[in-house]
PDB file of N, CA and C in Angstrom:
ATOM      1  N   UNK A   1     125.478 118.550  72.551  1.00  0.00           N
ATOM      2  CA  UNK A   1     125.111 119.686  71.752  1.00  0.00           C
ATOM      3  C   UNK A   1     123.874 120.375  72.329  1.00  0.00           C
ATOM      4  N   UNK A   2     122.883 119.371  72.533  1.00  0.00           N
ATOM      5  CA  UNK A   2     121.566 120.332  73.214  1.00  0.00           C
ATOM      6  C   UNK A   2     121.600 120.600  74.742  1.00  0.00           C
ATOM      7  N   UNK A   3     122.355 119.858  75.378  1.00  0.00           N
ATOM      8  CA  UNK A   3     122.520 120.578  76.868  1.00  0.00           C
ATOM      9  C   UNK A   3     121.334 120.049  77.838  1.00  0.00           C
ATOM     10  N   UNK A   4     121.541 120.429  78.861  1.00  0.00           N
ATOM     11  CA  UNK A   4     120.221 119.977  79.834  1.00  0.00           C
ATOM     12  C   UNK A   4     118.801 120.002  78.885  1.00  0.00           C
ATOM     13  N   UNK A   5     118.446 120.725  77.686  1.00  0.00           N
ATOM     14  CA  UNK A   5     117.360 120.867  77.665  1.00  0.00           C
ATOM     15  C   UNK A   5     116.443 118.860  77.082  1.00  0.00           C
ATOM     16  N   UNK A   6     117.383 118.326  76.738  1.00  0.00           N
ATOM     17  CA  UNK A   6     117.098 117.541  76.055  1.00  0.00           C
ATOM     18  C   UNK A   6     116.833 116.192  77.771  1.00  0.00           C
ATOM     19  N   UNK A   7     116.896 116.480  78.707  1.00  0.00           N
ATOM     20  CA  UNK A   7     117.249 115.932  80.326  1.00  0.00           C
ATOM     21  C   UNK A   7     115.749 116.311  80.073  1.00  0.00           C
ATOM     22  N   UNK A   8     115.220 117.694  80.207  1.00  0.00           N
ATOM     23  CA  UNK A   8     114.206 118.136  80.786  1.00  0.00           C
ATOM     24  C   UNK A   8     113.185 117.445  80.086  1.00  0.00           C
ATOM     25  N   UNK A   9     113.114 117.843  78.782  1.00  0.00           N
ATOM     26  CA  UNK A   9     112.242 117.365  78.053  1.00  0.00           C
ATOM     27  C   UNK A   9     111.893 115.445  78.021  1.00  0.00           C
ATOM     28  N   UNK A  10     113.049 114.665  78.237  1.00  0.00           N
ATOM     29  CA  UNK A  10     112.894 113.518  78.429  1.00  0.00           C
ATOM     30  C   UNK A  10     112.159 112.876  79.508  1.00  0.00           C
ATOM     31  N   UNK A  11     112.437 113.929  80.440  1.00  0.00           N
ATOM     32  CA  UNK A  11     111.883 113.660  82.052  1.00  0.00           C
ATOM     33  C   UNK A  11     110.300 113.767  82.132  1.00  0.00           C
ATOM     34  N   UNK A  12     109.958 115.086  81.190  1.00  0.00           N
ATOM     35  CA  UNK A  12     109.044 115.883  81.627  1.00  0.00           C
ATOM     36  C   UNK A  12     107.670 114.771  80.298  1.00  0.00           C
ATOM     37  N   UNK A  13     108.367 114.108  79.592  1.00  0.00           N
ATOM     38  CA  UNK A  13     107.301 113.609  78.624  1.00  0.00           C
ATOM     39  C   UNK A  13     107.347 112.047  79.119  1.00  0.00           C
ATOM     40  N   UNK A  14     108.421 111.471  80.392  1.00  0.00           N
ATOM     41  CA  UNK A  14     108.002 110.323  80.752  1.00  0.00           C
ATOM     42  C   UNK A  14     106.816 110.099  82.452  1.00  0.00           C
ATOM     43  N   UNK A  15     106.829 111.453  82.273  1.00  0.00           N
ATOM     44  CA  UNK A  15     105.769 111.715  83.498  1.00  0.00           C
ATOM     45  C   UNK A  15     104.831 112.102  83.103  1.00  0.00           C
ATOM     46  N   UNK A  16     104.548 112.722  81.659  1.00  0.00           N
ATOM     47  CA  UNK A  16     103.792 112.756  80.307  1.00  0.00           C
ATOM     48  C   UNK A  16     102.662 111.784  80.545  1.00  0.00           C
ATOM     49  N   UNK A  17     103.408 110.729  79.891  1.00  0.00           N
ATOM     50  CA  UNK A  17     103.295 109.544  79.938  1.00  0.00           C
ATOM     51  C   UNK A  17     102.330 108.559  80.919  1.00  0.00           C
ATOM     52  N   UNK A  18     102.938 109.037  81.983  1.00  0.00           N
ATOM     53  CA  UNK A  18     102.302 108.295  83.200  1.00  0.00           C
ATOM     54  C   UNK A  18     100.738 109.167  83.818  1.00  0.00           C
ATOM     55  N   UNK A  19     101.114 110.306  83.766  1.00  0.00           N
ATOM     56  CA  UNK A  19     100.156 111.554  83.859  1.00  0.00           C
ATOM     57  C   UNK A  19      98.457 110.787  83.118  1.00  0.00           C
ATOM     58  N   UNK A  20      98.754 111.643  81.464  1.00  0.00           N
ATOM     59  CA  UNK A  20      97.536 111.020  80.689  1.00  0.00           C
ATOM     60  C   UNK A  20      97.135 109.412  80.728  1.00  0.00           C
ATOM     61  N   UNK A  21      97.860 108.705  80.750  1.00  0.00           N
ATOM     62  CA  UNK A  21      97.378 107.501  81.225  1.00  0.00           C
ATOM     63  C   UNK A  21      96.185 107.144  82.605  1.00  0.00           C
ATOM     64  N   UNK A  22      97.391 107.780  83.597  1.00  0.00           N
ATOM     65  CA  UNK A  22      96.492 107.410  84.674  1.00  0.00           C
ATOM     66  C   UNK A  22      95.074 108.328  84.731  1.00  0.00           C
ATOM     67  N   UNK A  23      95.056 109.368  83.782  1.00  0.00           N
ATOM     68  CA  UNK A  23      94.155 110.306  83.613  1.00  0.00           C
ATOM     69  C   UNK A  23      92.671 109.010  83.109  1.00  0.00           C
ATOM     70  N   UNK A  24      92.984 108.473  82.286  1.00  0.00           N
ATOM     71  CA  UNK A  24      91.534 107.692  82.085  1.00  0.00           C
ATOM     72  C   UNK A  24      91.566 106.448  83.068  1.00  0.00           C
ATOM     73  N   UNK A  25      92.625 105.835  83.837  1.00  0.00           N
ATOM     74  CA  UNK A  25      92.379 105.148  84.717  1.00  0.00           C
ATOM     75  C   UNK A  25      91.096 105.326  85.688  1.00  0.00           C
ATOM     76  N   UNK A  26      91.383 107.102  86.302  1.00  0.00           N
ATOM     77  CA  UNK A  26      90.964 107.408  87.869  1.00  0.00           C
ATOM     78  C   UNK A  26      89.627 107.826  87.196  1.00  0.00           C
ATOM     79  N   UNK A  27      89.301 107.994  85.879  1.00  0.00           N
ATOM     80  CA  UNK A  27      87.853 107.726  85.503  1.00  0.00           C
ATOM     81  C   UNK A  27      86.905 106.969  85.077  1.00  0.00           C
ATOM     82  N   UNK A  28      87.456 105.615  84.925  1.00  0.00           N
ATOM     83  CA  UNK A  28      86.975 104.491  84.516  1.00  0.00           C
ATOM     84  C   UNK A  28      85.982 103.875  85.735  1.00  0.00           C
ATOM     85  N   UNK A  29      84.756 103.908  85.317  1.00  0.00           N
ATOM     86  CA  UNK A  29      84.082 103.235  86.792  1.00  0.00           C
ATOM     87  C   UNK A  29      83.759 101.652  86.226  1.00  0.00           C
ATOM     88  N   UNK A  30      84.145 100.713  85.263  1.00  0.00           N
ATOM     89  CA  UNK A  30      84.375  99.723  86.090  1.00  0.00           C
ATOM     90  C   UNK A  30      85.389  99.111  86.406  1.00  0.00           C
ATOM     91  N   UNK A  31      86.849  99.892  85.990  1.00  0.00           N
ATOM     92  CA  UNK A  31      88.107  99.740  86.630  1.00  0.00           C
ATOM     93  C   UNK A  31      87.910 100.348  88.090  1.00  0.00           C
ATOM     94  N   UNK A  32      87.745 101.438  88.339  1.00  0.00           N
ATOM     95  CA  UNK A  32      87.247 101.454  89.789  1.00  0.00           C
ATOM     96  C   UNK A  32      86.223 100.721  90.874  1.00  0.00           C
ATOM     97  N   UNK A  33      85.518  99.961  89.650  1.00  0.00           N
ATOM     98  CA  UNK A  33      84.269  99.311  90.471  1.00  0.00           C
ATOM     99  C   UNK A  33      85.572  97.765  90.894  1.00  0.00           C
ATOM    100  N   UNK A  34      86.030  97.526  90.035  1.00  0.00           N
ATOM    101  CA  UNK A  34      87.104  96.371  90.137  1.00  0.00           C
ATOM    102  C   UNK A  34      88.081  96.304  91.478  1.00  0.00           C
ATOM    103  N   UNK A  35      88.662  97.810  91.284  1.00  0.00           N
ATOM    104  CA  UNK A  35      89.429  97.759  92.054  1.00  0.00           C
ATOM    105  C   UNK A  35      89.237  97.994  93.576  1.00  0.00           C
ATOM    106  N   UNK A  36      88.005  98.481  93.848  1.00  0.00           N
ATOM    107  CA  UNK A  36      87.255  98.623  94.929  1.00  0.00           C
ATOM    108  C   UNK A  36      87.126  97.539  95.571  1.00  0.00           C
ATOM    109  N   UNK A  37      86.731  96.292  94.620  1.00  0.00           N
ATOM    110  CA  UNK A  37      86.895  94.817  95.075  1.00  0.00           C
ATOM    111  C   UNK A  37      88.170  94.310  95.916  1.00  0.00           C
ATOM    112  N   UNK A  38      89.155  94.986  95.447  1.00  0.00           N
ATOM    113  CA  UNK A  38      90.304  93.670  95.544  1.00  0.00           C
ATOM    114  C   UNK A  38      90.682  94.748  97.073  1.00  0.00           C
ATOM    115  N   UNK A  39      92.014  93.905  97.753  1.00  0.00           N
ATOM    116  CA  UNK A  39      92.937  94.228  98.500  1.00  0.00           C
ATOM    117  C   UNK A  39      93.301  95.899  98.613  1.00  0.00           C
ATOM    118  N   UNK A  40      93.673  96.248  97.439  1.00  0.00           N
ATOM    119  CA  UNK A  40      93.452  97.903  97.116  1.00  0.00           C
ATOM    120  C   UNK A  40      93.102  98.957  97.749  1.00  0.00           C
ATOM    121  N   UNK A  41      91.486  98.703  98.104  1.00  0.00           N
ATOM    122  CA  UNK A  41      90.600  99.781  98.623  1.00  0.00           C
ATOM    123  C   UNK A  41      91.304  99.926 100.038  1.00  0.00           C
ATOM    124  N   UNK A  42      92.289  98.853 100.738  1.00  0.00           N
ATOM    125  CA  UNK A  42      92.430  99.428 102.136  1.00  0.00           C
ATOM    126  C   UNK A  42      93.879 100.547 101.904  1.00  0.00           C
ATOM    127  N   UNK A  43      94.372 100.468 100.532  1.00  0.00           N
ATOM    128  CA  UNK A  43      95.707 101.618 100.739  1.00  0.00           C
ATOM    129  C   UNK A  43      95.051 102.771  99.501  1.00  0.00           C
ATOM    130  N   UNK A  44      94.383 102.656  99.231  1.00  0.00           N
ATOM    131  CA  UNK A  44      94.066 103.539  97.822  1.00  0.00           C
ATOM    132  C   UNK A  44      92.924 103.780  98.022  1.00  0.00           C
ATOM    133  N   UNK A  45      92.280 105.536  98.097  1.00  0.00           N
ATOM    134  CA  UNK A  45      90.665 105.674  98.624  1.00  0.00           C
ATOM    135  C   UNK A  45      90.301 106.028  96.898  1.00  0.00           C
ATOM    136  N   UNK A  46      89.522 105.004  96.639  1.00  0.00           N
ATOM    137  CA  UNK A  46      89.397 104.760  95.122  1.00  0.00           C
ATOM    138  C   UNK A  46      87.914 105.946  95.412  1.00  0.00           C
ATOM    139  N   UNK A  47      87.359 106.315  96.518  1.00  0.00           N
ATOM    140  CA  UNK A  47      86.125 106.673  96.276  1.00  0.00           C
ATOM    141  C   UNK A  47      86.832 108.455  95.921  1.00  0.00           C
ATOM    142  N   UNK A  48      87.505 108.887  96.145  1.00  0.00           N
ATOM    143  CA  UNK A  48      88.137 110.073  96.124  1.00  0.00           C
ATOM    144  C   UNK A  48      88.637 110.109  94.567  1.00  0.00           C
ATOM    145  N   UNK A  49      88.226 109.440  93.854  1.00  0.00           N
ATOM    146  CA  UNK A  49      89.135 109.213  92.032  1.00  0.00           C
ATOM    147  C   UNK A  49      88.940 110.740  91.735  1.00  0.00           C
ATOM    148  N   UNK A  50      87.801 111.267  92.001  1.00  0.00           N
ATOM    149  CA  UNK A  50      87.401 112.322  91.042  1.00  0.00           C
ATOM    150  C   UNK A  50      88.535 113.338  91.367  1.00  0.00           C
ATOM    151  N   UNK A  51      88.725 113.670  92.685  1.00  0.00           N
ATOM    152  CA  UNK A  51      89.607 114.438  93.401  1.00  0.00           C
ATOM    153  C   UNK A  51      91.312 114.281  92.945  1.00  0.00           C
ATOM    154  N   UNK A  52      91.616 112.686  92.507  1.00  0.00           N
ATOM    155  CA  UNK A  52      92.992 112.512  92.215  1.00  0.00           C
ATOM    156  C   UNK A  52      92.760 112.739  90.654  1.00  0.00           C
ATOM    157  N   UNK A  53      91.703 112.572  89.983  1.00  0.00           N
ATOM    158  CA  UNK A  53      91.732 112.636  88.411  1.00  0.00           C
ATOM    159  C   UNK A  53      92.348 114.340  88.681  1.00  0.00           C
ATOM    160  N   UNK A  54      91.619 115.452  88.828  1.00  0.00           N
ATOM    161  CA  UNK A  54      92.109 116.645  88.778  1.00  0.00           C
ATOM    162  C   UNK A  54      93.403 116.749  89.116  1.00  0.00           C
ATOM    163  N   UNK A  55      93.921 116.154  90.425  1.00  0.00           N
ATOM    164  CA  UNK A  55      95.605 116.332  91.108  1.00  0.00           C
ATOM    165  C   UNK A  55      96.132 115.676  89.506  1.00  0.00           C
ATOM    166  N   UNK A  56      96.284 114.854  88.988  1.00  0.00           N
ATOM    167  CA  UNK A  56      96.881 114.385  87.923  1.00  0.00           C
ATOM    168  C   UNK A  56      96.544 115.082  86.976  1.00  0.00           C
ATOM    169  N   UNK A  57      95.558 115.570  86.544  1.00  0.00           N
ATOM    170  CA  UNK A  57      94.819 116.652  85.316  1.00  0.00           C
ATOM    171  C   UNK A  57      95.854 117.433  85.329  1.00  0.00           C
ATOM    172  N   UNK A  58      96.190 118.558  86.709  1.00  0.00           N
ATOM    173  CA  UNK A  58      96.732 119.620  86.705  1.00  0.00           C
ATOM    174  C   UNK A  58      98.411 119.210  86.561  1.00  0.00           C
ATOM    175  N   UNK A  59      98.942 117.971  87.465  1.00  0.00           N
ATOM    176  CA  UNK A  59     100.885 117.813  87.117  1.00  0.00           C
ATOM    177  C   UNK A  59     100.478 117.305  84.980  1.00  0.00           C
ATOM    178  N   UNK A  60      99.621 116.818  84.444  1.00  0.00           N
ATOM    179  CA  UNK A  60      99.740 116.753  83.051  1.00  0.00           C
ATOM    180  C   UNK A  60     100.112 117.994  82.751  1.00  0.00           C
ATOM    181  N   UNK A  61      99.120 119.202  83.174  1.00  0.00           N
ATOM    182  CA  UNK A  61      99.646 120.225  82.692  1.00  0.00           C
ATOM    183  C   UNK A  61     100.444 121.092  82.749  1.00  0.00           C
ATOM    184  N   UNK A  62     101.409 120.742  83.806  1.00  0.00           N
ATOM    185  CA  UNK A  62     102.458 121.711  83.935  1.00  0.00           C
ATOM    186  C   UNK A  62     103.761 120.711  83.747  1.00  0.00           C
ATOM    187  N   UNK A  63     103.423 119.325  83.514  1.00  0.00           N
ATOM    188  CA  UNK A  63     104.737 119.194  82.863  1.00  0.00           C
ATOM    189  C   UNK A  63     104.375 118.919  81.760  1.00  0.00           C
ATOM    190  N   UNK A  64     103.534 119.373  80.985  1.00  0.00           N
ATOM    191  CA  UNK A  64     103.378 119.559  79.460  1.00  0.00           C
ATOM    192  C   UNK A  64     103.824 120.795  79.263  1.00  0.00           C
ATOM    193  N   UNK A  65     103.696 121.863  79.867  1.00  0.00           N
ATOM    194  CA  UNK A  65     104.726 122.830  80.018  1.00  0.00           C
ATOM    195  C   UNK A  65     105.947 123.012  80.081  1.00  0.00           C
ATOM    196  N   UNK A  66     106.400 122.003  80.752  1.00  0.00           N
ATOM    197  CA  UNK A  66     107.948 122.097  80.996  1.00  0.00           C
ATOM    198  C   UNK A  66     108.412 121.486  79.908  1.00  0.00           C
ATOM    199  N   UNK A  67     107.679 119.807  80.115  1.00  0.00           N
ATOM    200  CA  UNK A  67     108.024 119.679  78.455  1.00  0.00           C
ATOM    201  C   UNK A  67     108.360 120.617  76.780  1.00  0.00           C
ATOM    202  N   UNK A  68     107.692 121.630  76.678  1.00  0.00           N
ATOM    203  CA  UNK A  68     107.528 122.679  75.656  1.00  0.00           C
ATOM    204  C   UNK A  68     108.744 123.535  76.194  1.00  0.00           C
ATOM    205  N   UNK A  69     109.057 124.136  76.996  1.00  0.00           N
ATOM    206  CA  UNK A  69     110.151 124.935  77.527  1.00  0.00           C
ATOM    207  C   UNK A  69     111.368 124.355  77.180  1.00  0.00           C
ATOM    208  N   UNK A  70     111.645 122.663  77.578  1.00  0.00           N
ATOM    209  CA  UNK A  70     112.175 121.926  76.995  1.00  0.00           C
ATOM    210  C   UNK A  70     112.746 121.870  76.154  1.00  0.00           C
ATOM    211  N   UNK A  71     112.150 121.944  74.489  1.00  0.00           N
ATOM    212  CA  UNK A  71     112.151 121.959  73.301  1.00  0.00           C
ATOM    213  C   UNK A  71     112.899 123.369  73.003  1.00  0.00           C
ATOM    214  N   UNK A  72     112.057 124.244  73.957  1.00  0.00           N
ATOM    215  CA  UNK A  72     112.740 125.778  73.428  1.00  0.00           C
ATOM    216  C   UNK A  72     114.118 125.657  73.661  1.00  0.00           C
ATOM    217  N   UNK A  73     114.326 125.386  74.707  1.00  0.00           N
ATOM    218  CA  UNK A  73     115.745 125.294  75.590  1.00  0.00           C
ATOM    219  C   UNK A  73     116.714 124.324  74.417  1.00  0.00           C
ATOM    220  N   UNK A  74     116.262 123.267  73.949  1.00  0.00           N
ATOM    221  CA  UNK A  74     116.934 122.440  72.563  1.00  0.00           C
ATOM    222  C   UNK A  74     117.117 123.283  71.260  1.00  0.00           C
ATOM    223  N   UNK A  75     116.069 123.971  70.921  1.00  0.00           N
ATOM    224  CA  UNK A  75     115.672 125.079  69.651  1.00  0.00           C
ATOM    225  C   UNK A  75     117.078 125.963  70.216  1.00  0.00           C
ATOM    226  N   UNK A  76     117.152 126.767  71.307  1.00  0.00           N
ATOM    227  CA  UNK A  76     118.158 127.361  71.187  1.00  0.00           C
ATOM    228  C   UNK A  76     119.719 127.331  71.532  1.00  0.00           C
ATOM    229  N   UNK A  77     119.627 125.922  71.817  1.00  0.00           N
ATOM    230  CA  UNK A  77     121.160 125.139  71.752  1.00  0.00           C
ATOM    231  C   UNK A  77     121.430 125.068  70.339  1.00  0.00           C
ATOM    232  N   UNK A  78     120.475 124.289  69.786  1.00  0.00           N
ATOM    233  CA  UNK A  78     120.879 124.249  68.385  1.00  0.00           C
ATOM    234  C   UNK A  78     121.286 125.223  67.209  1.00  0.00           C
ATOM    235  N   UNK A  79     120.111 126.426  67.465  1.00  0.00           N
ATOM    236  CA  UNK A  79     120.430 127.757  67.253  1.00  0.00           C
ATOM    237  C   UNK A  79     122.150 128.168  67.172  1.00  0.00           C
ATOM    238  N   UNK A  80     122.552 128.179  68.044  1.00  0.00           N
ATOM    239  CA  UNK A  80     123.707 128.937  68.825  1.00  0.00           C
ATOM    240  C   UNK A  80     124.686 127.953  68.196  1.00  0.00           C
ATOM    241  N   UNK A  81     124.697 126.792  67.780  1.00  0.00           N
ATOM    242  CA  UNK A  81     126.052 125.890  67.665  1.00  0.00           C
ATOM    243  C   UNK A  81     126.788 126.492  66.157  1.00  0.00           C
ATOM    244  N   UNK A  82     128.044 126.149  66.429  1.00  0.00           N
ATOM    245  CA  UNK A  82     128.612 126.806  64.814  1.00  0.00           C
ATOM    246  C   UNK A  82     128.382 126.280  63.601  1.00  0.00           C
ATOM    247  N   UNK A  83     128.439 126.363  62.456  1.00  0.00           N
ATOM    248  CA  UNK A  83     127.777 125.628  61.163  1.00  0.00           C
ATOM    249  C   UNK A  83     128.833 124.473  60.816  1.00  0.00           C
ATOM    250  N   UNK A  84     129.890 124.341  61.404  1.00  0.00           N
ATOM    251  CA  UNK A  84     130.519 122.910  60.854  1.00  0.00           C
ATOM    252  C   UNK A  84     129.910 121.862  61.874  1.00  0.00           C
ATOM    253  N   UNK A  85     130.124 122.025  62.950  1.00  0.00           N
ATOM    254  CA  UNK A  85     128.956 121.614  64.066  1.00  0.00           C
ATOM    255  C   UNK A  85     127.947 120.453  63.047  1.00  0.00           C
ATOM    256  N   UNK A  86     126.931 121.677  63.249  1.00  0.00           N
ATOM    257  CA  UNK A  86     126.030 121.342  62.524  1.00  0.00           C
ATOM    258  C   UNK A  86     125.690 120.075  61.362  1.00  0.00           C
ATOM    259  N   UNK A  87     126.766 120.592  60.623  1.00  0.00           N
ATOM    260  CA  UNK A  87     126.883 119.768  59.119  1.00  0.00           C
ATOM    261  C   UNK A  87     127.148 118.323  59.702  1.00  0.00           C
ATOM    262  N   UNK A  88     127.857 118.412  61.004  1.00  0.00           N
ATOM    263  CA  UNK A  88     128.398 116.825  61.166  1.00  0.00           C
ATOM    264  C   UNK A  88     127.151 115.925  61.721  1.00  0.00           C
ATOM    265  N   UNK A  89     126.571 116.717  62.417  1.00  0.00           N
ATOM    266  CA  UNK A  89     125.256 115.782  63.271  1.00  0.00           C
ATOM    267  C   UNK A  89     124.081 115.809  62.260  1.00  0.00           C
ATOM    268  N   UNK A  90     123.808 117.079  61.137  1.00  0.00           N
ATOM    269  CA  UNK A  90     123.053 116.850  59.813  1.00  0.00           C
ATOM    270  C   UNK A  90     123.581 116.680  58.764  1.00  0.00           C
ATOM    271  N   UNK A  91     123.563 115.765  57.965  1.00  0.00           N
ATOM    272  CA  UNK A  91     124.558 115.328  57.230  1.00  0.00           C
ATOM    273  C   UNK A  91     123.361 115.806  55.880  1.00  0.00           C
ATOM    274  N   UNK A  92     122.151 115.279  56.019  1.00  0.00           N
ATOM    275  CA  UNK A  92     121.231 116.085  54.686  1.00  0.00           C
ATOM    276  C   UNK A  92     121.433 117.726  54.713  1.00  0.00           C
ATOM    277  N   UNK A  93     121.493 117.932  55.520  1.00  0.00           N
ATOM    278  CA  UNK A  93     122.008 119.834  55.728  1.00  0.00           C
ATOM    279  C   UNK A  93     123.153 120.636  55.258  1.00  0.00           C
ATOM    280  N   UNK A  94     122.929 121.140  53.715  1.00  0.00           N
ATOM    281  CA  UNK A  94     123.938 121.508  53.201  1.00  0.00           C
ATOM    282  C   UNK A  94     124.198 123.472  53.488  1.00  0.00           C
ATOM    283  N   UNK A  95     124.836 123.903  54.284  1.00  0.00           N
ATOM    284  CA  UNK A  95     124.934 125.175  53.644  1.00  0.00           C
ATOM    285  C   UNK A  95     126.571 125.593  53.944  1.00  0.00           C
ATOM    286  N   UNK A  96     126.540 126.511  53.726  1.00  0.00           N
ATOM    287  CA  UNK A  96     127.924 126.902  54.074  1.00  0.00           C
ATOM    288  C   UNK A  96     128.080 126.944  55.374  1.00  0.00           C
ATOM    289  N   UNK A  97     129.985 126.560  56.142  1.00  0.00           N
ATOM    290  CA  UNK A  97     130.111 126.273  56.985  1.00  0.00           C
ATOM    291  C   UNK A  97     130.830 127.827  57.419  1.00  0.00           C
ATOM    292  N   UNK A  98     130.102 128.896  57.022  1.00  0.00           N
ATOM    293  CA  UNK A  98     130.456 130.289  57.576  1.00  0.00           C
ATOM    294  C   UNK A  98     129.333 130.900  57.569  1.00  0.00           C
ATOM    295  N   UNK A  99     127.844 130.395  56.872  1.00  0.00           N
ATOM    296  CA  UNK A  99     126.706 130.810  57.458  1.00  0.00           C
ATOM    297  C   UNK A  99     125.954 130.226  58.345  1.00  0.00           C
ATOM    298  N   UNK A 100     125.839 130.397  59.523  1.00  0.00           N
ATOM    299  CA  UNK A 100     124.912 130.120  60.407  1.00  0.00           C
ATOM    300  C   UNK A 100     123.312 130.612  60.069  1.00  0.00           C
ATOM    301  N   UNK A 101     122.532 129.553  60.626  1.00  0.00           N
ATOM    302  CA  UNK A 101     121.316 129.288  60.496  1.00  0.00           C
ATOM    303  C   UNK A 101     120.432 130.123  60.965  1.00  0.00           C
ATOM    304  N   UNK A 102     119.782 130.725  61.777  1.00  0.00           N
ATOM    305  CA  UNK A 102     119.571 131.943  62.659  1.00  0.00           C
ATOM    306  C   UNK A 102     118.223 130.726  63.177  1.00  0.00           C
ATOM    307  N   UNK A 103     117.672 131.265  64.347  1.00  0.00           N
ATOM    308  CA  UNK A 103     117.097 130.974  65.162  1.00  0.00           C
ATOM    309  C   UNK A 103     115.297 130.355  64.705  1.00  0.00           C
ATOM    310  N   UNK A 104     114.933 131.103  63.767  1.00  0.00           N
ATOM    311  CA  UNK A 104     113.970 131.345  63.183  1.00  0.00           C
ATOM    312  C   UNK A 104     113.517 130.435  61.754  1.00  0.00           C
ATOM    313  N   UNK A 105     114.886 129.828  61.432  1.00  0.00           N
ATOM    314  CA  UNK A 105     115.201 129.334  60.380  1.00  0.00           C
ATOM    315  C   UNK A 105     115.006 127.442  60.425  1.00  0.00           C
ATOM    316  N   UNK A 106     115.551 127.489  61.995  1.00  0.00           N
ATOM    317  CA  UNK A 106     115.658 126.325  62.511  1.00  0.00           C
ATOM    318  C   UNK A 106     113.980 125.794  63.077  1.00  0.00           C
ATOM    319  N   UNK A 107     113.093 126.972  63.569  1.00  0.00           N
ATOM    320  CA  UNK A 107     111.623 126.988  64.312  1.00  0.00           C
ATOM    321  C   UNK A 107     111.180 126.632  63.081  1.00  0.00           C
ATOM    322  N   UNK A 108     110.968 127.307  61.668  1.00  0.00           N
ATOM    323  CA  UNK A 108     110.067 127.376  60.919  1.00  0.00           C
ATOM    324  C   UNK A 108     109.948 126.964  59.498  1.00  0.00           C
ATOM    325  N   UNK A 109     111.446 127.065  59.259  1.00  0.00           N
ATOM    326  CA  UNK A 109     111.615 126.388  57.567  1.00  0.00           C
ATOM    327  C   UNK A 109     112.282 124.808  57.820  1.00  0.00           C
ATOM    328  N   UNK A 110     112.073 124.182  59.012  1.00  0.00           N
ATOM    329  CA  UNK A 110     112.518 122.984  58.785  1.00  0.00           C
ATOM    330  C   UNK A 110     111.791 121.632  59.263  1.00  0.00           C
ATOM    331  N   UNK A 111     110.151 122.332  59.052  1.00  0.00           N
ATOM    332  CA  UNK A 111     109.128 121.607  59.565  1.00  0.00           C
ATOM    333  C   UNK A 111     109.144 121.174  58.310  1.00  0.00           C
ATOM    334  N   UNK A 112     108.864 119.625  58.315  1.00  0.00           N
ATOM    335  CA  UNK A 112     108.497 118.167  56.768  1.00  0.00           C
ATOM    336  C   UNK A 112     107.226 118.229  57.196  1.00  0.00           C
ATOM    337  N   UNK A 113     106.602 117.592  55.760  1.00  0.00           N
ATOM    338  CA  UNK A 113     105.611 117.400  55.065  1.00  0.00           C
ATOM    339  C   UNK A 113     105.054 116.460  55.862  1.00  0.00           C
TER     340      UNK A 113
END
């Protein structure tokens, strides 16, 4: 029913994921003071963190972007599907199966408490 967008968005929030994480890693100085210790420092230039914190700062933010595009791309699959559709995959969702929902309806009156 939602189409690639629901691919994108999965992809884009498990690199999410890995992104903000490693974001307080490459600033932690005594995880860096640690890792400076071990085996590490000869494949990983831990002294450069500040430089990889930003390279990771900036892919957070553009696949937090894509992520959101994502969602739109789902918002308007869902949009578009016919109202019996609908009724079967929302089963609390009562309306008639000859009115469709409109686009706007789905963004804004179906945010919970």
């Amino acid at each position: 029913m939602a189409g690639y967008g629901v691919s994108v968005t999965r992809g884009a929030a498990s690199v999410q994921m890995f992104t903000y994480a490693s974001l307080l890693v490459t600033m932690s100085h005594n995880t860096l003071t640690f890792f400076r210790e071990t085996f590490l420092h000869r494949f990983i230039p831990f002294d450069n963190a500040h430089d990889m914190h930003l390279y990771i700062a900036f892919l957070a933010i553009l696949f937090t972007a894509i992520h959101c595009i994502g969602h739109l791309i789902n918002f308007y699959h869902i949009s578009t599907q016919p109202s019996s559709d609908l009724n079967c995959y929302f089963t609390e969702y009562f309306r008639p199966t000859h009115v469709l929902a409109s686009f706007e309806y789905w963004t804004y009156h179906t945010i919970t408490d």
